[in-house]
Protein backbone atom coordinates (compact mmCIF):
# COMPACT_ATOMS: atom_id res chain seq x y z
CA UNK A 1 0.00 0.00 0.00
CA UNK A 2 2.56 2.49 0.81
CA UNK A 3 4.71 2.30 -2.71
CA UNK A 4 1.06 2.49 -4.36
CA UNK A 5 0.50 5.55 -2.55
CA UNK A 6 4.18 6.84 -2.79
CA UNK A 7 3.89 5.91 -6.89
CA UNK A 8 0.59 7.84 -6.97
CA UNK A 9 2.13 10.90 -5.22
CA UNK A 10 4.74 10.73 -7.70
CA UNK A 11 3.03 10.37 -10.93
CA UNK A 12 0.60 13.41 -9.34
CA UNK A 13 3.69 15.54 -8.89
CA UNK A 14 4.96 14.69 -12.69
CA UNK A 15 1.39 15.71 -14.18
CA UNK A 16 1.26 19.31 -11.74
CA UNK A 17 4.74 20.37 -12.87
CA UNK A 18 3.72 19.43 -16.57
CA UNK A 19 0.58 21.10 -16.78
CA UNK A 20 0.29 24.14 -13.71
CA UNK A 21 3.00 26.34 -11.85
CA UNK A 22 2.15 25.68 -8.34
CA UNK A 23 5.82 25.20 -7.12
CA UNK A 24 6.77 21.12 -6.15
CA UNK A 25 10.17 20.83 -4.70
CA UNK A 26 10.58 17.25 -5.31
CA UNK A 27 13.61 14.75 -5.98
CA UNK A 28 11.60 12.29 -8.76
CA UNK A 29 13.05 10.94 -12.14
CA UNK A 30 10.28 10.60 -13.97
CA UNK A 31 9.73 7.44 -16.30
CA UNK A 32 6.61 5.78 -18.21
CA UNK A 33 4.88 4.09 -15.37
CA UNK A 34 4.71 7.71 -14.06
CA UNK A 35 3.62 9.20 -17.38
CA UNK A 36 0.87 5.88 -17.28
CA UNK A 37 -0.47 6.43 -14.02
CA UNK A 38 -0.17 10.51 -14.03
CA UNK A 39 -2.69 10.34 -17.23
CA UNK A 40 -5.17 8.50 -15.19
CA UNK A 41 -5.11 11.56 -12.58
CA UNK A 42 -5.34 13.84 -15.36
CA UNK A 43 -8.38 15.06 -14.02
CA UNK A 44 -7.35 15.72 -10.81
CA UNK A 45 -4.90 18.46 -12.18
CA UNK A 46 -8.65 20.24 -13.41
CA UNK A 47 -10.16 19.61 -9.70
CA UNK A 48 -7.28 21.17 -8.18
CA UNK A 49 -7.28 24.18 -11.02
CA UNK A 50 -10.88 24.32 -10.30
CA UNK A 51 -11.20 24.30 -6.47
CA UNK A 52 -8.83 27.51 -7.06
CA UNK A 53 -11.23 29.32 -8.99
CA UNK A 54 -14.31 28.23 -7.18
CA UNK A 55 -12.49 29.93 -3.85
CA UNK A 56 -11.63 33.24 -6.13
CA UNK A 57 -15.37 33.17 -7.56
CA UNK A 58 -16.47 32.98 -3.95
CA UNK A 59 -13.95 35.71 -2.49
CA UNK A 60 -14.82 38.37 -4.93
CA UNK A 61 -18.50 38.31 -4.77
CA UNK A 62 -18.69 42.00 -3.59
CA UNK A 63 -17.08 43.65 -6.72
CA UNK A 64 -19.25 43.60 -10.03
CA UNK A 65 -19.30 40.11 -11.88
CA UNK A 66 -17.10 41.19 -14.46
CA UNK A 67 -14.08 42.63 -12.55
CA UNK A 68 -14.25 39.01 -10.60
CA UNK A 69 -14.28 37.21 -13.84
CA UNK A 70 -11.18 39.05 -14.99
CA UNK A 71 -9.23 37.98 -11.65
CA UNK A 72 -10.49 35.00 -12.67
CA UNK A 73 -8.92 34.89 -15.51
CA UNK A 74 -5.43 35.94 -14.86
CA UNK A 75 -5.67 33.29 -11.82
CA UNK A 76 -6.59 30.67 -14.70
CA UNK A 77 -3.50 31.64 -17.31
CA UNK A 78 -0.87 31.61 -14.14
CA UNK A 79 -2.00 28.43 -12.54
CA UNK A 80 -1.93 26.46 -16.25
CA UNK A 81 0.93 28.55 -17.75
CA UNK A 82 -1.36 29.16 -20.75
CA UNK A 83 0.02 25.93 -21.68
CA UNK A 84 -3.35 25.43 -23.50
CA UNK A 85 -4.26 28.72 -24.90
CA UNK A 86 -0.43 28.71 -26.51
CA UNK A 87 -2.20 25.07 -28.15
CA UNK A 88 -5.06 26.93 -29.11
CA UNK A 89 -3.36 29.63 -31.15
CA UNK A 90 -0.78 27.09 -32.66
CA UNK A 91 -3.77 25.25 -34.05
CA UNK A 92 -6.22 27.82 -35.37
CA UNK A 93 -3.32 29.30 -37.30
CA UNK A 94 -2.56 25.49 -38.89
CA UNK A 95 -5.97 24.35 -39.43
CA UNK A 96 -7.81 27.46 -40.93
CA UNK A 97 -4.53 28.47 -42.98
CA UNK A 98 -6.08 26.52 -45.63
CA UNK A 99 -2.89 24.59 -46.45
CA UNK A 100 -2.44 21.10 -46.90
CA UNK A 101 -1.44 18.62 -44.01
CA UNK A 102 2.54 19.12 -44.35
CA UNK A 103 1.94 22.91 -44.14
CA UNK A 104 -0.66 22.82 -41.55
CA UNK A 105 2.03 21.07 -39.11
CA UNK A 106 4.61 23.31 -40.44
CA UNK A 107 2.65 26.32 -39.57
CA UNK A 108 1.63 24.66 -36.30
CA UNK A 109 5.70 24.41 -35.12
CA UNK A 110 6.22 27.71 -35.54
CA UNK A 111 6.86 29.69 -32.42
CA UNK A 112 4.97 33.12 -34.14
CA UNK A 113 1.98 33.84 -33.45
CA UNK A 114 0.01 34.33 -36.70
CA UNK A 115 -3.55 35.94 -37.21
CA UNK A 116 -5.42 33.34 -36.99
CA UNK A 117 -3.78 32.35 -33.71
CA UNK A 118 -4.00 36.16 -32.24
CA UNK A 119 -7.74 36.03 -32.75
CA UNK A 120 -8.77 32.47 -30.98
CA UNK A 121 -6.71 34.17 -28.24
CA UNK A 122 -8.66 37.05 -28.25
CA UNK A 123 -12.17 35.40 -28.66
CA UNK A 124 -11.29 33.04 -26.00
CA UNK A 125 -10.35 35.80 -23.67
CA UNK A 126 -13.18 37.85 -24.00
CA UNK A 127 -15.94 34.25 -23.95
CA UNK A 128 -13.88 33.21 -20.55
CA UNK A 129 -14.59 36.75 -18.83
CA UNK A 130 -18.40 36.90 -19.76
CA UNK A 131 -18.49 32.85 -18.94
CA UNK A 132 -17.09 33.09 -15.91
CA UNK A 133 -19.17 36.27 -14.83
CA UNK A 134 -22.85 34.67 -15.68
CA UNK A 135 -21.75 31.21 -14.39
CA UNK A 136 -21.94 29.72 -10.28
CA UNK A 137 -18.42 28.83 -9.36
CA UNK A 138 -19.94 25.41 -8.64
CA UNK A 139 -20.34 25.36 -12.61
CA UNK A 140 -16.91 27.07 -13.08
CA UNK A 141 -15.37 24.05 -11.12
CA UNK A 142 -16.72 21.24 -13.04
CA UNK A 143 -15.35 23.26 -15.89
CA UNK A 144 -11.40 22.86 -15.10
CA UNK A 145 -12.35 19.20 -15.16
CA UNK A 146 -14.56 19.23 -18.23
CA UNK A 147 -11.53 20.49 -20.03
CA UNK A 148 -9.02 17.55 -18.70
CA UNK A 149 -11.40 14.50 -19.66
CA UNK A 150 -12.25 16.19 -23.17
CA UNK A 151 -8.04 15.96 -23.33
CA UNK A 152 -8.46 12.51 -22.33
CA UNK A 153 -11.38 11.72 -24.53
CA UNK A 154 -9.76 13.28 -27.91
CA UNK A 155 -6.21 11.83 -27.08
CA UNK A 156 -7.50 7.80 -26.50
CA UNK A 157 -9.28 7.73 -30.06
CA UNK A 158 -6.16 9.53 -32.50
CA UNK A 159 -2.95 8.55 -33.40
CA UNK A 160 -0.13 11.25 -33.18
CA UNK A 161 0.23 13.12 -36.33
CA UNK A 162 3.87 14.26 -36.16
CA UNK A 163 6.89 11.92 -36.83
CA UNK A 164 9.14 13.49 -33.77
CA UNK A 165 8.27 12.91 -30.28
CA UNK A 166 6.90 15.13 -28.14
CA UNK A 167 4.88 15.34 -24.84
CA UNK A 168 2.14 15.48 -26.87
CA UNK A 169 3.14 11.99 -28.18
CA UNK A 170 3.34 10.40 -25.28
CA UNK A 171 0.23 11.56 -23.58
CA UNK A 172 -1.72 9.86 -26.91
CA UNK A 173 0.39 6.70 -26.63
CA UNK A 174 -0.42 6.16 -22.41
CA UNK A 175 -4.06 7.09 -23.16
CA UNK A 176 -6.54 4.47 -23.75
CA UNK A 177 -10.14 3.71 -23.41
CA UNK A 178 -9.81 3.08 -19.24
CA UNK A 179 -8.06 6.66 -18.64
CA UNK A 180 -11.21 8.42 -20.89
CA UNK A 181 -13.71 6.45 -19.26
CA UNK A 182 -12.27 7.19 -15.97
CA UNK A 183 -12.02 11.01 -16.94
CA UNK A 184 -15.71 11.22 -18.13
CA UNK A 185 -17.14 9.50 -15.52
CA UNK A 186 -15.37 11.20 -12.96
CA UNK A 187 -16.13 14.38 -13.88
CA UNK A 188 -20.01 13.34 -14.40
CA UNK A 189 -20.07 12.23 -10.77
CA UNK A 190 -18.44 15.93 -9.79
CA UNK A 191 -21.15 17.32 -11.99
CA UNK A 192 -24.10 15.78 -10.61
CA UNK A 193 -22.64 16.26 -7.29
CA UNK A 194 -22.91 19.90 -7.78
CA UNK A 195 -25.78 20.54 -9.95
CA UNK A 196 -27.81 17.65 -11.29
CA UNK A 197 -28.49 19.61 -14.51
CA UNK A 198 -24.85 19.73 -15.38
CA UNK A 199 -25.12 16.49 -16.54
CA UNK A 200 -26.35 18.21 -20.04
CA UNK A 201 -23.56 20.48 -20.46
CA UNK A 202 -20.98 17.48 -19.33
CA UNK A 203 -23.22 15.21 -22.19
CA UNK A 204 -23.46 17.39 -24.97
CA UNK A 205 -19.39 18.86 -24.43
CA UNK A 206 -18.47 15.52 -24.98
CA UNK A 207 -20.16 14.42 -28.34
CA UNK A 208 -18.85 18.35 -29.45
CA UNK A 209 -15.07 17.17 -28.26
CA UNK A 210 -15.57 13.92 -30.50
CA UNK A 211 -16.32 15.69 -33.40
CA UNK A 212 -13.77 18.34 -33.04
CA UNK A 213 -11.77 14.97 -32.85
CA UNK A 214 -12.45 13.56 -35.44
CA UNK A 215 -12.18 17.07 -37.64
CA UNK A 216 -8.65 17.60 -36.73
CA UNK A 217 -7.73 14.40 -37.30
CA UNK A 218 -8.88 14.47 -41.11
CA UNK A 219 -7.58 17.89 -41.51
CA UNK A 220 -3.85 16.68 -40.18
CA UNK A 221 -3.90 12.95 -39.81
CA UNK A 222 -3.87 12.67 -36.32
CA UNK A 223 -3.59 14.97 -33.11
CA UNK A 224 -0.64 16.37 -31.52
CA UNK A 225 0.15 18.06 -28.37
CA UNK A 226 -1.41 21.54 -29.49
CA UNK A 227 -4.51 20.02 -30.74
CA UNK A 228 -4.98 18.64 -27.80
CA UNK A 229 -4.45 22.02 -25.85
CA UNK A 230 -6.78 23.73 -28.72
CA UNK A 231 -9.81 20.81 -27.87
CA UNK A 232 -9.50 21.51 -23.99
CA UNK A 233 -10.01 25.38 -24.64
CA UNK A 234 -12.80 24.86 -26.91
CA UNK A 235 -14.25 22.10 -24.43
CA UNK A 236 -14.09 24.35 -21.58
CA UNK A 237 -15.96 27.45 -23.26
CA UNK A 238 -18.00 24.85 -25.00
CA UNK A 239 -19.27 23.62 -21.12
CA UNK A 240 -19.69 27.14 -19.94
CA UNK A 241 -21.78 28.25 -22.61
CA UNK A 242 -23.98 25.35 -22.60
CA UNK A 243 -24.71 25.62 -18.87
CA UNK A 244 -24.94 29.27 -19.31
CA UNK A 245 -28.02 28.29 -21.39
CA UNK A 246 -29.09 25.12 -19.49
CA UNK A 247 -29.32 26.39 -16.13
């Protein structure tokens, strides 16, 4: 029991300094069975994100809505390093450049941020303050998970689309059918836990991650680390605008 817990705390460390910058001091060399297991808490990394901006949502409930959704917001691109967002931007500039695949993955590696890329930034920006200013925090939590098991979901049915390795690479290698099924039901447990009616938004965000999938995936023959960052942006707003509308 205690090396299952010790491996656990391990793999959870690997996964926080990967995807957040709450500061670990730890002594670990990381290896597969770490990468293995740290997938399967995936969506613990979104509870802990989200229990952080439940507690902001909750301390800021005196100024107006939209000042609190900004704090919000900064909180959100510290705590994830914008990891994500920088997935978004690398994607919307490959996939709507209208090139073919080789371009589209050319266009994707490219450290500059092109138009395409500047605008999903800015449209994601402005959707996260007015989500998270008409949304319950409860909602807002569930949210930071949402995003992790749509990662999970869109990583366990693609192949990786680049010939180098990459972290990307890896995560779609280690993730099968068990770590998604864990990840969705997990976070539909969370969401009927706090609102039974989430269970719509968690539903429906799902199918929409699928087919965002399965787009991708014909547009560039697989997925890659930034697609998956670009589906669990679009998965998050996709949750908050549904229950928005739901609720």
């Amino acid at each position: 029991m205690r090396k299952i817990i010790a491996q656990t705390m391990k793999s959870m460390a690997m996964m926080m300094l990967f995807f957040t910058r709450i500061p670990i001091k730890h002594h670990y060399q990381f290896d597969d069975q770490d990468y293995q297991l740290g997938i399967l808490l995936f969506p613990l990394i979104g509870l802990l994100i989200g229990i952080g901006l439940l507690i902001l949502k909750k301390a800021t409930f005196f100024v107006n809505p939209y000042i609190s959704a900004i704090i919000l917001v900064f909180f959100y691109v510290w705590i994830t390093g914008g990891i994500h967002i920088d997935g978004l931007s690398d994607t919307s500039d490959g996939i709507f450049s209208g090139q073919d695949q080789t371009k589209m993955l050319d266009i994707m590696k490219d450290s500059r941020v092109g138009s395409f890329g500047a605008l999903s930034i800015s449209l994601l920006i402005v959707s996260y303050v007015v989500l998270f200013a008409v949304n319950p925090g409860g909602t807002i939590l569930v949210m930071a998970i949402m995003g992790k098991a749509s990662v999970l979901g869109a990583a366990s049915i693609s192949a990786y689309a680049k010939d180098e390795a990459g972290l990307g690479a890896a995560f779609i290698k280690y993730c099968t059918d068990r770590e998604r099924n864990i990840g969705f039901a997990f976070t539909a447990v969370l969401a009927l836990i706090v609102n039974y009616r989430l269970i719509v938004p968690v539903v429906a965000t799902f199918i929409l991650t699928g087919l965002i999938t399965k787009s991708v995936i014909k547009k560039i023959g697989g997925m890659t680390g930034d697609t998956l960052g670009f589906v669990h942006e679009i998965s998050q707003i996709a949750f908050l605008l549904i229950s928005s509308l739901v609720l």
